[in-house]
PDB file of N, CA and C in Angstrom:
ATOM      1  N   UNK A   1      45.050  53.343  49.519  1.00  0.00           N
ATOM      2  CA  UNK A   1      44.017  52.617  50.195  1.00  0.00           C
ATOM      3  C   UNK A   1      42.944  52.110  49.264  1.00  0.00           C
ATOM      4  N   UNK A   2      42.479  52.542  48.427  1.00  0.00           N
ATOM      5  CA  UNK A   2      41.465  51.996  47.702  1.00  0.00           C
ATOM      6  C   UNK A   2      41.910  50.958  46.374  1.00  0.00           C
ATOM      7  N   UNK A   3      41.720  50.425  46.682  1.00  0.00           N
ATOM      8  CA  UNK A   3      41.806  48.730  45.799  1.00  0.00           C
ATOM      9  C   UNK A   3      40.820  48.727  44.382  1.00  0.00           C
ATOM     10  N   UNK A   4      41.254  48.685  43.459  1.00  0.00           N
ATOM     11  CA  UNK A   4      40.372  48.392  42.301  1.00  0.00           C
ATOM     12  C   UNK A   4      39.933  46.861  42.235  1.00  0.00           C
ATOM     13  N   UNK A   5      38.700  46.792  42.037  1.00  0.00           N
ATOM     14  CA  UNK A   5      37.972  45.477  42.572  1.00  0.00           C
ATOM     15  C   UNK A   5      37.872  45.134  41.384  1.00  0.00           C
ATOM     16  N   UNK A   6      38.162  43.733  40.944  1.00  0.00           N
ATOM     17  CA  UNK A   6      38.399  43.221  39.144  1.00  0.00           C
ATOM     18  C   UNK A   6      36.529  43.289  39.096  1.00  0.00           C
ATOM     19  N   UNK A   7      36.431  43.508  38.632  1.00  0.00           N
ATOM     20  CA  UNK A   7      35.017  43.597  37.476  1.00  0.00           C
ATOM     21  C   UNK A   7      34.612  42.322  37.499  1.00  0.00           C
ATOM     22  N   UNK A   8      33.403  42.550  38.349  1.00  0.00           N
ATOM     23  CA  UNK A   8      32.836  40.807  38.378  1.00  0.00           C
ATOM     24  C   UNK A   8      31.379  41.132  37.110  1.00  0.00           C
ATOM     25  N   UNK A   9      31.681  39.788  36.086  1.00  0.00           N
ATOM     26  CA  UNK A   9      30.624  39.565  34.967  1.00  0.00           C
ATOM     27  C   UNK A   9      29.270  39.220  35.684  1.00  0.00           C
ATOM     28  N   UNK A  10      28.481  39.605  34.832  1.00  0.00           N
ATOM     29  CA  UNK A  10      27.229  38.633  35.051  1.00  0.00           C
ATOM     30  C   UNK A  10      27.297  37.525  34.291  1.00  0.00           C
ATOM     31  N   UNK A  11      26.282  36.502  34.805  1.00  0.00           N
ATOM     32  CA  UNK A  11      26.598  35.127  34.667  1.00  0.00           C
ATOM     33  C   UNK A  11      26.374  34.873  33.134  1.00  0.00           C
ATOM     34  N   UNK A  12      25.518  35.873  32.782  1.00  0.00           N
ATOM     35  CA  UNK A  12      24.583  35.592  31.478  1.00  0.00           C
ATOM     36  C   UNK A  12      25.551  35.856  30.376  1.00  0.00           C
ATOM     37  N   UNK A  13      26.397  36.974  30.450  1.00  0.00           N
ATOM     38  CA  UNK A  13      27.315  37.326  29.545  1.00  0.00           C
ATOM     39  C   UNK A  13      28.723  35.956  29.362  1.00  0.00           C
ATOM     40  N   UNK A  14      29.229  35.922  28.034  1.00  0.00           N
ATOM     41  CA  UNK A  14      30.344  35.506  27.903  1.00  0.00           C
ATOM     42  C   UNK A  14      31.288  35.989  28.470  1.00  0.00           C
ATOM     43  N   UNK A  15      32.045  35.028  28.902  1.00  0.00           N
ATOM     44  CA  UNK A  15      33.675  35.681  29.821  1.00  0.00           C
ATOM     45  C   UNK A  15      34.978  34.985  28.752  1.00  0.00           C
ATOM     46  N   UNK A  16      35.587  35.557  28.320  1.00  0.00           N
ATOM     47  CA  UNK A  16      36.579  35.374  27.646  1.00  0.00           C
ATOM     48  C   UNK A  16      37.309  34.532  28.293  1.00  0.00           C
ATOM     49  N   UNK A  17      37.580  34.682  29.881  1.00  0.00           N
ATOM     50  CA  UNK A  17      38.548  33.918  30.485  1.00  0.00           C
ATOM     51  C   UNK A  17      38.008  32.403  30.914  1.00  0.00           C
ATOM     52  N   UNK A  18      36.960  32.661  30.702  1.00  0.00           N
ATOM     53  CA  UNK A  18      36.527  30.916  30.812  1.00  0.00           C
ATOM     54  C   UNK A  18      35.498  30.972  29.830  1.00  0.00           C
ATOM     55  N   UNK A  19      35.757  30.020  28.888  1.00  0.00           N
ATOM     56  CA  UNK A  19      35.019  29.121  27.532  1.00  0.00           C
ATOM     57  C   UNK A  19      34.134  28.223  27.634  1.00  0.00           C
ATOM     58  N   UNK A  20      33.329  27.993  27.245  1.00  0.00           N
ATOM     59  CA  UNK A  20      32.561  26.778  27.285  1.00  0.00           C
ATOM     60  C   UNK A  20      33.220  25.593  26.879  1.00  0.00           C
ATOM     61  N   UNK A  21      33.320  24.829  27.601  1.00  0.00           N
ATOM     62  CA  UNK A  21      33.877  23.474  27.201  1.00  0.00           C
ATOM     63  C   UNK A  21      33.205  23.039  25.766  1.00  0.00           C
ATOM     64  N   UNK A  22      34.197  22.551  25.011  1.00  0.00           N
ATOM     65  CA  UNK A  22      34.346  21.844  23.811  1.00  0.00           C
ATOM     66  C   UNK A  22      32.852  20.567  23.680  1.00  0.00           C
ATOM     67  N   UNK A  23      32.085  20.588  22.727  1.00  0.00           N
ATOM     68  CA  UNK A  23      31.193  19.829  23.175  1.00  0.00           C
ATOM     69  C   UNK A  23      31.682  18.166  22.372  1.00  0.00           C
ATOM     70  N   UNK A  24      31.602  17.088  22.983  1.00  0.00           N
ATOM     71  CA  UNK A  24      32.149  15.923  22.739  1.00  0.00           C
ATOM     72  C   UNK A  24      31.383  15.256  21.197  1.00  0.00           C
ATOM     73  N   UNK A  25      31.606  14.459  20.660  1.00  0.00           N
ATOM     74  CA  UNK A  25      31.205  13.206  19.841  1.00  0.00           C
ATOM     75  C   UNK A  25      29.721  12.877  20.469  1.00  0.00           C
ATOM     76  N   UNK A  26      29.614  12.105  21.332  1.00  0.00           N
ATOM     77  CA  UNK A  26      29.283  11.244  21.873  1.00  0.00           C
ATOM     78  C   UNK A  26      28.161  11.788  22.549  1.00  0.00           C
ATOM     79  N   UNK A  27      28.274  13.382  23.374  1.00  0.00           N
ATOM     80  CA  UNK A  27      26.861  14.135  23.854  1.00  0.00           C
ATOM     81  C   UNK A  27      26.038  14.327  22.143  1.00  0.00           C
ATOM     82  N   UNK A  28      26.455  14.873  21.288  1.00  0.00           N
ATOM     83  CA  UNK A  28      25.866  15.329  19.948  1.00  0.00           C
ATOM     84  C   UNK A  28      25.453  13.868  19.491  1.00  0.00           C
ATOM     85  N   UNK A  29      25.999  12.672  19.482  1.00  0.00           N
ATOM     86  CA  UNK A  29      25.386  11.421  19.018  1.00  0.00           C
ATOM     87  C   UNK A  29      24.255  11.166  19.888  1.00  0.00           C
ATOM     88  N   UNK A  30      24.104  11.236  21.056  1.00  0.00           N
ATOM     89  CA  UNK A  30      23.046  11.125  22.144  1.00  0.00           C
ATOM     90  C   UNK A  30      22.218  12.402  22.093  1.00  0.00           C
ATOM     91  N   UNK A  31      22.143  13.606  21.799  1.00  0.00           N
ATOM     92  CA  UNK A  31      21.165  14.110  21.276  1.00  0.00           C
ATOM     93  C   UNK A  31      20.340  14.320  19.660  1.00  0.00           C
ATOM     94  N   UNK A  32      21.535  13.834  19.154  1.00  0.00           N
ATOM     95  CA  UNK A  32      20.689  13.450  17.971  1.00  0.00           C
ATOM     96  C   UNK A  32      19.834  11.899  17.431  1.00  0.00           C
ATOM     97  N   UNK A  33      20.331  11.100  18.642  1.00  0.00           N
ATOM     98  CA  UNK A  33      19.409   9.628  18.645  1.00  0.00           C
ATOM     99  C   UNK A  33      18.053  10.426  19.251  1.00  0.00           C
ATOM    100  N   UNK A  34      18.061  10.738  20.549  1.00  0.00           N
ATOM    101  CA  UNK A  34      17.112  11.502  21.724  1.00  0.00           C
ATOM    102  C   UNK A  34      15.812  12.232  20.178  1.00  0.00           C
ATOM    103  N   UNK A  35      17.046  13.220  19.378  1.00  0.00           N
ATOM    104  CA  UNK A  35      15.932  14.054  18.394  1.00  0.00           C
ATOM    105  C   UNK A  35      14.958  13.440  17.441  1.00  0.00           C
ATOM    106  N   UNK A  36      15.785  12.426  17.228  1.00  0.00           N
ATOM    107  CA  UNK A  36      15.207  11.427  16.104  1.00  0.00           C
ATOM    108  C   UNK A  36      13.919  10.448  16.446  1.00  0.00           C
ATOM    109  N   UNK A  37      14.140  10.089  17.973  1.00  0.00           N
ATOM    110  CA  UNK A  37      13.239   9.255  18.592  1.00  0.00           C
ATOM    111  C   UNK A  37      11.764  10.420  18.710  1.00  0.00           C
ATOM    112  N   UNK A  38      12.033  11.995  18.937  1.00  0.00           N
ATOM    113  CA  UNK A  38      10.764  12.442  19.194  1.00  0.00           C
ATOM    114  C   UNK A  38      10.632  12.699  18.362  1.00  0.00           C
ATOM    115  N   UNK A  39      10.855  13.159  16.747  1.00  0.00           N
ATOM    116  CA  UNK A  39      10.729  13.315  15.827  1.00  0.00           C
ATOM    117  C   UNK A  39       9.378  11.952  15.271  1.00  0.00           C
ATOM    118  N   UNK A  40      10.503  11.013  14.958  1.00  0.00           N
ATOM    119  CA  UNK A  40       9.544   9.681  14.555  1.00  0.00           C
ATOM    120  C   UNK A  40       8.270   9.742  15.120  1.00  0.00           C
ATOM    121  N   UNK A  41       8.267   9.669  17.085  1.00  0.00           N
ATOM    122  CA  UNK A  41       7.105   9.461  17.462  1.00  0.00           C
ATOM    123  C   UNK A  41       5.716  10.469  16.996  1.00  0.00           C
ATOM    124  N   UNK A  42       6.183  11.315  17.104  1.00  0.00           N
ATOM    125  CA  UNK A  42       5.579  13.201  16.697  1.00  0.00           C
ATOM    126  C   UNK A  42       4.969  12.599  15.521  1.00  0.00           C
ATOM    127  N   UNK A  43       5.660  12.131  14.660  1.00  0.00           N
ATOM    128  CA  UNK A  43       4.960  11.800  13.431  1.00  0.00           C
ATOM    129  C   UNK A  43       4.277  10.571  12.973  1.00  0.00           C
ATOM    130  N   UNK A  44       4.803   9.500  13.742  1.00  0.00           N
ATOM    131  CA  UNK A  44       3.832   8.278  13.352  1.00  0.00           C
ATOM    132  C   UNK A  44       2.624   8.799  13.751  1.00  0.00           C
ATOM    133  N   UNK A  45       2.869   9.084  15.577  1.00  0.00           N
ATOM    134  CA  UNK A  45       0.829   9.264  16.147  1.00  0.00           C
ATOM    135  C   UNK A  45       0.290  10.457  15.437  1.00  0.00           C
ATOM    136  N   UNK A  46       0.945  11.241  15.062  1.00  0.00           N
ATOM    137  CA  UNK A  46      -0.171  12.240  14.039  1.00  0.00           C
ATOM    138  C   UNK A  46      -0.825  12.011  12.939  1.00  0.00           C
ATOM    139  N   UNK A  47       0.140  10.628  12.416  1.00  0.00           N
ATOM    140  CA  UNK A  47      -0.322  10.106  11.017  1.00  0.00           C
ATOM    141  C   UNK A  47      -1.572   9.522  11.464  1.00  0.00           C
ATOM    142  N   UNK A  48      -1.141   8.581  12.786  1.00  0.00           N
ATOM    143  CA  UNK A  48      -1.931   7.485  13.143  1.00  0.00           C
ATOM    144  C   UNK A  48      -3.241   8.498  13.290  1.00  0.00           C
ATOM    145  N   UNK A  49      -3.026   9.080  14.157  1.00  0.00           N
ATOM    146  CA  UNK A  49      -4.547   9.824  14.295  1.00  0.00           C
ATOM    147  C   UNK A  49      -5.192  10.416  12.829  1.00  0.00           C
ATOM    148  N   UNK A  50      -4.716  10.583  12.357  1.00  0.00           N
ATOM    149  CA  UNK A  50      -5.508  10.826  10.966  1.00  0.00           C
ATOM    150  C   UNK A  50      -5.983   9.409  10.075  1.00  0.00           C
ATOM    151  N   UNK A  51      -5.521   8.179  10.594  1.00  0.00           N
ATOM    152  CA  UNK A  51      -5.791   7.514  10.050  1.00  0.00           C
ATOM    153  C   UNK A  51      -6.922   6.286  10.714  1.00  0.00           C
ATOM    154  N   UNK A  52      -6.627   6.433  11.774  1.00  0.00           N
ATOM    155  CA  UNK A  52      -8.235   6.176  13.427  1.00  0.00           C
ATOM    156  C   UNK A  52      -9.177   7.358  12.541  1.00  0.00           C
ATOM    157  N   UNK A  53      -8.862   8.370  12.580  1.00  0.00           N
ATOM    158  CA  UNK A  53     -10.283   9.555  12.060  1.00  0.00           C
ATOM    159  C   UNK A  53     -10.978   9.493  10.787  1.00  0.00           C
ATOM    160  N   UNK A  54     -10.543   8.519   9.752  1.00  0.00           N
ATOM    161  CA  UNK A  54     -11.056   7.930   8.405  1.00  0.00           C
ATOM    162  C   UNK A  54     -11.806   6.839   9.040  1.00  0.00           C
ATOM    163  N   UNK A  55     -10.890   6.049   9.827  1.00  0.00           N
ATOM    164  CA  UNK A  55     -11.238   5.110  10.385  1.00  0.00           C
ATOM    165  C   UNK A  55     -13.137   5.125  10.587  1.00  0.00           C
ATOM    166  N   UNK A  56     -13.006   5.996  11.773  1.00  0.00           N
ATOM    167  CA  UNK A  56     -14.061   5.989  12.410  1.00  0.00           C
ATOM    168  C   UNK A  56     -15.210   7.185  11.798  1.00  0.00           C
ATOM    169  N   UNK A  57     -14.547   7.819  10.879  1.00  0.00           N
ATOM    170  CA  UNK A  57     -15.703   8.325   9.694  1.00  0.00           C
ATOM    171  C   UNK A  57     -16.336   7.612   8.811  1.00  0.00           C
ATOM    172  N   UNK A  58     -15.809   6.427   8.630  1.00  0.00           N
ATOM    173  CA  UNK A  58     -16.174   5.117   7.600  1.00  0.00           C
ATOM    174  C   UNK A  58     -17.444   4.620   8.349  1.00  0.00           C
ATOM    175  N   UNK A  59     -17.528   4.621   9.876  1.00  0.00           N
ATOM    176  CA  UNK A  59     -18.243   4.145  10.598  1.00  0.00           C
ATOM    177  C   UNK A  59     -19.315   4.658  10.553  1.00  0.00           C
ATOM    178  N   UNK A  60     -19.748   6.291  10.285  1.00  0.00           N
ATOM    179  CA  UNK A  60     -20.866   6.795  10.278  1.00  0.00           C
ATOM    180  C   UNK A  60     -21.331   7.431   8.836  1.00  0.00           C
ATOM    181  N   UNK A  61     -20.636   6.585   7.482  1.00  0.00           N
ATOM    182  CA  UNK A  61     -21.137   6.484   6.678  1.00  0.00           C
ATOM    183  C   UNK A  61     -22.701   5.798   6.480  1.00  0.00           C
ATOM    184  N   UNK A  62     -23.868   6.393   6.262  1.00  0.00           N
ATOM    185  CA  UNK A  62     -24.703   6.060   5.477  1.00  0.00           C
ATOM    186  C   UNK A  62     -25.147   4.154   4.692  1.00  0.00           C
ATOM    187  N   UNK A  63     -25.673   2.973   5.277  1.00  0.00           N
ATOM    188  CA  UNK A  63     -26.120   2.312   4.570  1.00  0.00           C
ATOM    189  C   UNK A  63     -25.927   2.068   3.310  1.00  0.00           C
ATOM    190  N   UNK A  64     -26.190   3.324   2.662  1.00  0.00           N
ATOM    191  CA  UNK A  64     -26.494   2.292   1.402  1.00  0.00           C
ATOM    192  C   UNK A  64     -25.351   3.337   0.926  1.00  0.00           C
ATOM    193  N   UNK A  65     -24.414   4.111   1.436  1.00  0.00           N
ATOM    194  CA  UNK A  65     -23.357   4.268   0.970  1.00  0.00           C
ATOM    195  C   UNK A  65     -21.817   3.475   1.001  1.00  0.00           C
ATOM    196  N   UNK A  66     -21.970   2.117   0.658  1.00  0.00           N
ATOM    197  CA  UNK A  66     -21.220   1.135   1.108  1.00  0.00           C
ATOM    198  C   UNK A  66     -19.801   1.160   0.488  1.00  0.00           C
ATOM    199  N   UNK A  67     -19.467   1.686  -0.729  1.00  0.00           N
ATOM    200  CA  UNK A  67     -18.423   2.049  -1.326  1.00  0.00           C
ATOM    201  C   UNK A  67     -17.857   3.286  -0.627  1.00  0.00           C
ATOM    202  N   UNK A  68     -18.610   4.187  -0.461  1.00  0.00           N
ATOM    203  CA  UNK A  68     -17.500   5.581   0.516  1.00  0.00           C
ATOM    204  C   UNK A  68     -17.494   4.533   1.619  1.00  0.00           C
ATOM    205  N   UNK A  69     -17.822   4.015   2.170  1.00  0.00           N
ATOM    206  CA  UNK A  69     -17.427   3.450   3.669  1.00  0.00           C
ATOM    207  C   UNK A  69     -16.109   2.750   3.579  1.00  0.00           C
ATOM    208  N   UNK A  70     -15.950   1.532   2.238  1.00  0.00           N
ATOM    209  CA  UNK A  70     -14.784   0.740   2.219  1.00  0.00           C
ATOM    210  C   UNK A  70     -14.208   1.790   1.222  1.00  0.00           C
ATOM    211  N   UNK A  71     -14.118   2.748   0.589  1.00  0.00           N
ATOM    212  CA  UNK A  71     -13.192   3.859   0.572  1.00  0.00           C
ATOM    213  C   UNK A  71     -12.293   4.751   1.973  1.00  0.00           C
ATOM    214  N   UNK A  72     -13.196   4.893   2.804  1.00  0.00           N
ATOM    215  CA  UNK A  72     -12.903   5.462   3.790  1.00  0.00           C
ATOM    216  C   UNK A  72     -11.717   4.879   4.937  1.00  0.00           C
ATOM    217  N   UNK A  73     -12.081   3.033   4.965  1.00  0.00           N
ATOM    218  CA  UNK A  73     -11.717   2.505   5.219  1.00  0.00           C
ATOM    219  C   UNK A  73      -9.661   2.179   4.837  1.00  0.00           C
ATOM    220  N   UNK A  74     -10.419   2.017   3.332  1.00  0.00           N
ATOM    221  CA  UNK A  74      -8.760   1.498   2.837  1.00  0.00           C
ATOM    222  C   UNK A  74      -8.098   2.975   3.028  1.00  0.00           C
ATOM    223  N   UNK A  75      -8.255   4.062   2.707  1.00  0.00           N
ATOM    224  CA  UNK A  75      -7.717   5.474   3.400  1.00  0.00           C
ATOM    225  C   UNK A  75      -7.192   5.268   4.470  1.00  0.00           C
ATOM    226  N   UNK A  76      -7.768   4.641   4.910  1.00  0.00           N
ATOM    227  CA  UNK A  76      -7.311   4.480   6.756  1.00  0.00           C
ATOM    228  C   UNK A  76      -5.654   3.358   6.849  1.00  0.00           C
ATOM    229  N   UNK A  77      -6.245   2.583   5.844  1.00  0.00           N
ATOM    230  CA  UNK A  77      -5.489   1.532   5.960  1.00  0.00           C
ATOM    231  C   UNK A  77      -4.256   2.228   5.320  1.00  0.00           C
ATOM    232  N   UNK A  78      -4.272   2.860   3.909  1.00  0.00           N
ATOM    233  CA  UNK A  78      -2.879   3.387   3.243  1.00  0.00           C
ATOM    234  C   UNK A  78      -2.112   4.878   3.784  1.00  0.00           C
ATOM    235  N   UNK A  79      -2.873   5.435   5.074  1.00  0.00           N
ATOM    236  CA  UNK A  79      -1.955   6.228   5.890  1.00  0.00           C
ATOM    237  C   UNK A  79      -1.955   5.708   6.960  1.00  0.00           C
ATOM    238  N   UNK A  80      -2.127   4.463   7.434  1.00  0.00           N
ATOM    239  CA  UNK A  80      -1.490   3.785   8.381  1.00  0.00           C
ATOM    240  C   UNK A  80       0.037   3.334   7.752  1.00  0.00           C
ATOM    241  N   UNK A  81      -0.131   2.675   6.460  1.00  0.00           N
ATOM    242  CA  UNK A  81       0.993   2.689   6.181  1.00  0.00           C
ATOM    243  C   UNK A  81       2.176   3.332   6.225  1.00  0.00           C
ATOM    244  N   UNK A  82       1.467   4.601   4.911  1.00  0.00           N
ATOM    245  CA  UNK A  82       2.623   5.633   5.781  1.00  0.00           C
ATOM    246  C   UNK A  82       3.111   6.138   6.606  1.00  0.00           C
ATOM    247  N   UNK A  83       2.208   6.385   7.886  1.00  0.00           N
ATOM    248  CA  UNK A  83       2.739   6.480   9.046  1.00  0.00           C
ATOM    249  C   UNK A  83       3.697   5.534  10.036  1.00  0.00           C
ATOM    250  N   UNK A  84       3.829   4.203   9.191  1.00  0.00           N
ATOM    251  CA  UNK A  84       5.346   3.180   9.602  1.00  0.00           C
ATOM    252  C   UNK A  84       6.099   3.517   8.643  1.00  0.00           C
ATOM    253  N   UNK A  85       6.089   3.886   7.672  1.00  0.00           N
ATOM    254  CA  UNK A  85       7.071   4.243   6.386  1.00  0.00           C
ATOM    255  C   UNK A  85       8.069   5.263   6.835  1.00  0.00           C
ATOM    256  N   UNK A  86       6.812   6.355   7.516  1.00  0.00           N
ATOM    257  CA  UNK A  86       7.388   7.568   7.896  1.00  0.00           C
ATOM    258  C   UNK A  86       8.555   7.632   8.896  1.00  0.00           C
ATOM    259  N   UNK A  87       8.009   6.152  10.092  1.00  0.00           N
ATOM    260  CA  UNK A  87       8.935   6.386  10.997  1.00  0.00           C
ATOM    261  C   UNK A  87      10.281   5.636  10.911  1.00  0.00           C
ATOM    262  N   UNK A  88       9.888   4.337   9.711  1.00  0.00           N
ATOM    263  CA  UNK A  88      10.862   3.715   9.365  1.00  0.00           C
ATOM    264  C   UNK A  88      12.175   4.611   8.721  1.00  0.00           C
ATOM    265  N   UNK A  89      11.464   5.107   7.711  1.00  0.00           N
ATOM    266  CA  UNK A  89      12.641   6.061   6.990  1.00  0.00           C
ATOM    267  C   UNK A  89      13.160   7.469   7.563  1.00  0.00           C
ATOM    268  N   UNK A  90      12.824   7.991   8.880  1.00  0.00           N
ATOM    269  CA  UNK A  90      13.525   8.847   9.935  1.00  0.00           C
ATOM    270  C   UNK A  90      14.622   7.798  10.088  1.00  0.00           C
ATOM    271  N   UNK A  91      14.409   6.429  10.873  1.00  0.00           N
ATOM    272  CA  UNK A  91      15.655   5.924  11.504  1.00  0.00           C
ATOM    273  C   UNK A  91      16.447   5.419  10.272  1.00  0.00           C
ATOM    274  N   UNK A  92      16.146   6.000   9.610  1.00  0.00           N
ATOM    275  CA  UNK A  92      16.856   5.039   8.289  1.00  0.00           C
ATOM    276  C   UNK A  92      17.535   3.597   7.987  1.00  0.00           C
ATOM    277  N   UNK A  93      15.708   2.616   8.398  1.00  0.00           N
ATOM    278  CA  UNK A  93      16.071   1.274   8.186  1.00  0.00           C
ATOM    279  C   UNK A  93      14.861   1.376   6.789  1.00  0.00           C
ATOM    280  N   UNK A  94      15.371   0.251   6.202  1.00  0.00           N
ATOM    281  CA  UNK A  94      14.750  -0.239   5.012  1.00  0.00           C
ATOM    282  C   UNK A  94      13.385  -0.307   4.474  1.00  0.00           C
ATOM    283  N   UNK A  95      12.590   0.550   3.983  1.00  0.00           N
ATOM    284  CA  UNK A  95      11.188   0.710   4.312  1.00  0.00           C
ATOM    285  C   UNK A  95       9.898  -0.530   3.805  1.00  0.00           C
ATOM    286  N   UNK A  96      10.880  -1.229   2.772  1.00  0.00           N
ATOM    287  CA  UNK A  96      10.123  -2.435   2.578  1.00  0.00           C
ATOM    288  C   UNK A  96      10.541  -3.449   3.724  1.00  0.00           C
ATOM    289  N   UNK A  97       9.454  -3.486   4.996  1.00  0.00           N
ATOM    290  CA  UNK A  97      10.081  -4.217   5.788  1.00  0.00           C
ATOM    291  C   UNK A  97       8.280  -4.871   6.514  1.00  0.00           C
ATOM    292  N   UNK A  98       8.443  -6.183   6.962  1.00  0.00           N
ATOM    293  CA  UNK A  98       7.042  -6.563   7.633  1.00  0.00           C
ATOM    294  C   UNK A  98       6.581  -5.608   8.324  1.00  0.00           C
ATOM    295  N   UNK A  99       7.291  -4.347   8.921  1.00  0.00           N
ATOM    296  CA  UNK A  99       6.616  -3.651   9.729  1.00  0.00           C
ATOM    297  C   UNK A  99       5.158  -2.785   9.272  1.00  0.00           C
ATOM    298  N   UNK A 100       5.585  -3.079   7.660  1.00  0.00           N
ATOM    299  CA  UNK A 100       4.535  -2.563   7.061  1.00  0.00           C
ATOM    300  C   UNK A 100       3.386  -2.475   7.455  1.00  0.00           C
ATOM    301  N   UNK A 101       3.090  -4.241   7.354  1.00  0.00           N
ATOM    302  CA  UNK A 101       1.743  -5.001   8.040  1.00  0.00           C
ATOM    303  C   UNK A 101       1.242  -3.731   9.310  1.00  0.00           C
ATOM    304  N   UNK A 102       1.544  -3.513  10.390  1.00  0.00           N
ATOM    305  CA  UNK A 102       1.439  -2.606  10.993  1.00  0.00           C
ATOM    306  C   UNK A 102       0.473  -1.767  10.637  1.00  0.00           C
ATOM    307  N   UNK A 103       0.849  -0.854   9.572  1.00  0.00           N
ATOM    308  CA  UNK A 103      -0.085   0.251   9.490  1.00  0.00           C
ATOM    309  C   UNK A 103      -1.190  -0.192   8.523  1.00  0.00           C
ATOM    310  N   UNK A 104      -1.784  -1.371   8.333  1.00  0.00           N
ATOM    311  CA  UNK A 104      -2.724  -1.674   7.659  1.00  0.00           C
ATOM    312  C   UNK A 104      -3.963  -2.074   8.588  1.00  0.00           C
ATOM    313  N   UNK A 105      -3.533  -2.123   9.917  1.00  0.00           N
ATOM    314  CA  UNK A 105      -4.538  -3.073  11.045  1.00  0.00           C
ATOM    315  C   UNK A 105      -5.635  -1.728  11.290  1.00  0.00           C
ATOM    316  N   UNK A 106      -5.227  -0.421  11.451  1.00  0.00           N
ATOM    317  CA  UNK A 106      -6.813   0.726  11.551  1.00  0.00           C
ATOM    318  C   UNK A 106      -7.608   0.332   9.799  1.00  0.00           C
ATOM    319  N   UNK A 107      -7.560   0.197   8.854  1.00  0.00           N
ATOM    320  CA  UNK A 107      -7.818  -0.097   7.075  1.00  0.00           C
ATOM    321  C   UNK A 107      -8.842  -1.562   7.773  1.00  0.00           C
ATOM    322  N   UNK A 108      -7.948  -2.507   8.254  1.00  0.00           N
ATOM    323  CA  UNK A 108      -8.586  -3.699   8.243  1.00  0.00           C
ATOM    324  C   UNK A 108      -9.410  -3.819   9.443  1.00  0.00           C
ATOM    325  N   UNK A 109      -9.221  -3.289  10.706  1.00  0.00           N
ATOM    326  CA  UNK A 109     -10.389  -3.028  11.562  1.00  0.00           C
ATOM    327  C   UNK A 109     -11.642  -2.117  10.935  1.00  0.00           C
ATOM    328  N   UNK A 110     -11.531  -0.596  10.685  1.00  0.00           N
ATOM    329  CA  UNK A 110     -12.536  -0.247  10.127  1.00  0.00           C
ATOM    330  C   UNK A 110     -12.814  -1.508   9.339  1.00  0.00           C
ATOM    331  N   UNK A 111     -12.804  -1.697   8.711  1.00  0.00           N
ATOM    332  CA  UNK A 111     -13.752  -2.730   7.271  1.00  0.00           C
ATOM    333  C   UNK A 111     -14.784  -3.208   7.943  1.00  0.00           C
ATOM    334  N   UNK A 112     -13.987  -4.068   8.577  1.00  0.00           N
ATOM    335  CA  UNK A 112     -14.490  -5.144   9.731  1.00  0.00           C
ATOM    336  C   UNK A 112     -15.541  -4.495  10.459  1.00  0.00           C
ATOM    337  N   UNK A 113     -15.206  -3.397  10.836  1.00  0.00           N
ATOM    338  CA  UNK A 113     -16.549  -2.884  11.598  1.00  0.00           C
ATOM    339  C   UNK A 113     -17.479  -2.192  10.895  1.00  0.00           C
ATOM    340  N   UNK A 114     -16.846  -1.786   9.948  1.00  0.00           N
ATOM    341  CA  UNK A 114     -18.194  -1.148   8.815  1.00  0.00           C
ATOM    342  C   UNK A 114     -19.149  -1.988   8.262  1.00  0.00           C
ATOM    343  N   UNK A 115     -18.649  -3.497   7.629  1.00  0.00           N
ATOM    344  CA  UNK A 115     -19.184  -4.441   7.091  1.00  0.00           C
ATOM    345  C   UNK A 115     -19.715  -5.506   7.857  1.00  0.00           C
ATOM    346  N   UNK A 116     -19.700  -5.336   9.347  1.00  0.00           N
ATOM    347  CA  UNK A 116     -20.616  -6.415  10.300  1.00  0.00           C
ATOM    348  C   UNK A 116     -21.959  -5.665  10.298  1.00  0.00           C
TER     349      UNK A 116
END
């Protein structure tokens, strides 16, 4: 009369008798585009924000400190750069590219607003 009842797993454990399916090409190409995209972003706007924060430190430079101001400024402007460099060369396209221009516009706004 008494029946031995097969041994039910918990879900959490591995079961030998069923495997995890084989993971494809094509899911691993789609999470590694997916990784790359938050990667890049993660890192341009962190650059960027460090380079708005020169930015707008240039701004409350001192009068007659007019050289730290357009110091402060072009700072702004040459990690704007890098921060398109940065994201250019994650996707691995060509880093001498117009996108450059890009990270020079916080460099050339500060100026602009330091020197009006």
């Amino acid at each position: 009369m008494t029946q031995d009842q097969p041994v039910r797993r918990q879900r959490h454990l591995m079961d030998p008798d069923n495997p995890r399916p084989a993971t494809r090409r094509e899911d691993v190409e789609r999470l590694e585009r997916v990784q790359k995209w938050v990667l890049s972003v993660l890192i341009v706007t962190t650059i960027l924000h460090l380079s708005a924060g020169l930015g707008i430190a240039a701004q409350y430079v001192d009068d007659d400190a007019v050289t730290a101001g357009v110091g402060l400024s072009v700072l702004a402007g040459a990690f704007g750069v890098i921060a398109v460099a940065s994201g250019l060369a994650i996707h691995r396209k060509p880093i001498a590219s117009p996108w450059l221009l890009l990270g020079v516009i916080p460099g050339v706004v500060s100026v602009l607003l330091f020197l009006r």
